[in-house]
Protein backbone atom coordinates (compact mmCIF):
# COMPACT_ATOMS: atom_id res chain seq x y z
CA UNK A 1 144.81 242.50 118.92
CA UNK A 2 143.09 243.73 115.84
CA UNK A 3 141.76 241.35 112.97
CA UNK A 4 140.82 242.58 110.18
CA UNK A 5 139.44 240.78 107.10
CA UNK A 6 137.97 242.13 103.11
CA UNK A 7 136.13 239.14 101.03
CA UNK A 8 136.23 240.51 97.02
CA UNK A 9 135.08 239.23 93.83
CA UNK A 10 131.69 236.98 93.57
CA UNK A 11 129.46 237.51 90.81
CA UNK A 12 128.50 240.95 92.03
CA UNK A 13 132.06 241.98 92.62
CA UNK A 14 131.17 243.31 95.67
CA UNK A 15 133.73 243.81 98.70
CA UNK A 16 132.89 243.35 102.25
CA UNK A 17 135.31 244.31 105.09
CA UNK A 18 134.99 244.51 109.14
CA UNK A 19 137.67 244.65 111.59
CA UNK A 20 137.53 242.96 115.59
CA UNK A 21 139.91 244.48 118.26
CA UNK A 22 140.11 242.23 121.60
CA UNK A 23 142.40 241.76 124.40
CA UNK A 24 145.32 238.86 124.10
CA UNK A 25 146.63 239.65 127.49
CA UNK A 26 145.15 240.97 130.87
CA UNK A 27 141.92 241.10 131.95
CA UNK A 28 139.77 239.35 128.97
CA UNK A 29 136.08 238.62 128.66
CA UNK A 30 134.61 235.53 127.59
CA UNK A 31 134.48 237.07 124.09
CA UNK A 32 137.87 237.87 124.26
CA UNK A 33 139.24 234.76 125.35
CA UNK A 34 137.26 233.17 122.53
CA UNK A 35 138.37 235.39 119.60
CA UNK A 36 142.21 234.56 121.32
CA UNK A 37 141.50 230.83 120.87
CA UNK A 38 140.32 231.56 117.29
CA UNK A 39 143.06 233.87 116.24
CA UNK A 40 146.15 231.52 117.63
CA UNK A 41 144.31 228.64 115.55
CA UNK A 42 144.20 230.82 112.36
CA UNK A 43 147.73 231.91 113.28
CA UNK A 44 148.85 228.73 112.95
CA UNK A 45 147.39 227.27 110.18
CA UNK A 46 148.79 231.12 108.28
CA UNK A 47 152.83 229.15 108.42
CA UNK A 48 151.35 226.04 106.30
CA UNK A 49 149.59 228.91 103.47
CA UNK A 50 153.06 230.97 103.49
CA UNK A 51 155.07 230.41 100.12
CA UNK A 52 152.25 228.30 99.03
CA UNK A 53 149.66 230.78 96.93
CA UNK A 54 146.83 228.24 97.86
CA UNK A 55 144.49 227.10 94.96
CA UNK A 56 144.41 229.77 91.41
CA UNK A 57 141.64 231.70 91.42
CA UNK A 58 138.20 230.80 90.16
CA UNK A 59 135.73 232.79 88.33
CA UNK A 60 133.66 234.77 90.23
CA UNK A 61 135.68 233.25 93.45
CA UNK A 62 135.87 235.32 96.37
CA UNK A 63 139.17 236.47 96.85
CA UNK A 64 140.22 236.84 101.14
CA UNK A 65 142.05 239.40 103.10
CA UNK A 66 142.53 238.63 106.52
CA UNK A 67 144.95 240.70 108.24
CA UNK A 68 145.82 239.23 111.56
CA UNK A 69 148.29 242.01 113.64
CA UNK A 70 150.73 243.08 111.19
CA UNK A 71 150.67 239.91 109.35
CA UNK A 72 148.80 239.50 106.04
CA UNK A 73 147.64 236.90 104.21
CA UNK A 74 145.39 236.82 100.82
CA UNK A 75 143.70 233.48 99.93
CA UNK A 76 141.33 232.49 97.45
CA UNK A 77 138.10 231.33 98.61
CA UNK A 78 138.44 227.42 97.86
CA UNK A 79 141.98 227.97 99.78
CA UNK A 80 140.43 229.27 102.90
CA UNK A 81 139.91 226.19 105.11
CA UNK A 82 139.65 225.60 108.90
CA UNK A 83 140.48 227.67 111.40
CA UNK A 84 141.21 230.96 108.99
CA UNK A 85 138.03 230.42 107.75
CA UNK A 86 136.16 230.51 110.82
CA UNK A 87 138.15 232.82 111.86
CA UNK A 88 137.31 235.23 108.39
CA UNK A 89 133.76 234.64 108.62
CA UNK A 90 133.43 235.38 112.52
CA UNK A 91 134.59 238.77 111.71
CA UNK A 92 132.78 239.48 108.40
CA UNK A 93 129.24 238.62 110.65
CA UNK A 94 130.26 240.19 114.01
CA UNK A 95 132.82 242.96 113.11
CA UNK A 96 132.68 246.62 112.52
């Protein structure tokens, strides 16, 4: 599975971006198995955002991309909350 995730805007207006790729299926590793857990959780909690928008934007809010498979979902930063955020930030610090 590939995650992918862009953070935008901020006072700088400076956009960050870093992708994962791990296995879902099959022979994991720990790592894998972890970023799974992670991704089903953010997959989840993506049905309650859909239709919603989240919060408006704020000035010089971050504005999120997280693309999770084929699936994507763009959040502003006050609207990123639990599991998606974990899930964002996990990437932004340990992706390529």
């Amino acid at each position: 599975m590939r995650v992918s995730v862009s953070r935008s805007g901020g006072v700088a207006g400076i956009t960050r971006s870093a992708a994962v790729e791990f296995a879902m299926r099959g022979d994991r590793s720990p790592s894998d198995n972890d970023w799974a857990a992670l991704y089903r959780a953010a997959r989840t909690q993506t049905g309650e955002l859909a239709g919603d928008g989240g919060p408006g934007l704020a000035r010089d809010a971050f504005q999120w991309t997280v693309r999770l498979g084929r699936q994507r979902v763009e959040v502003p930063d006050r609207g990123l909350t639990g599991p998606l955020r974990e899930l964002a930030e996990r990437v932004l610090a340990e992706g390529a």
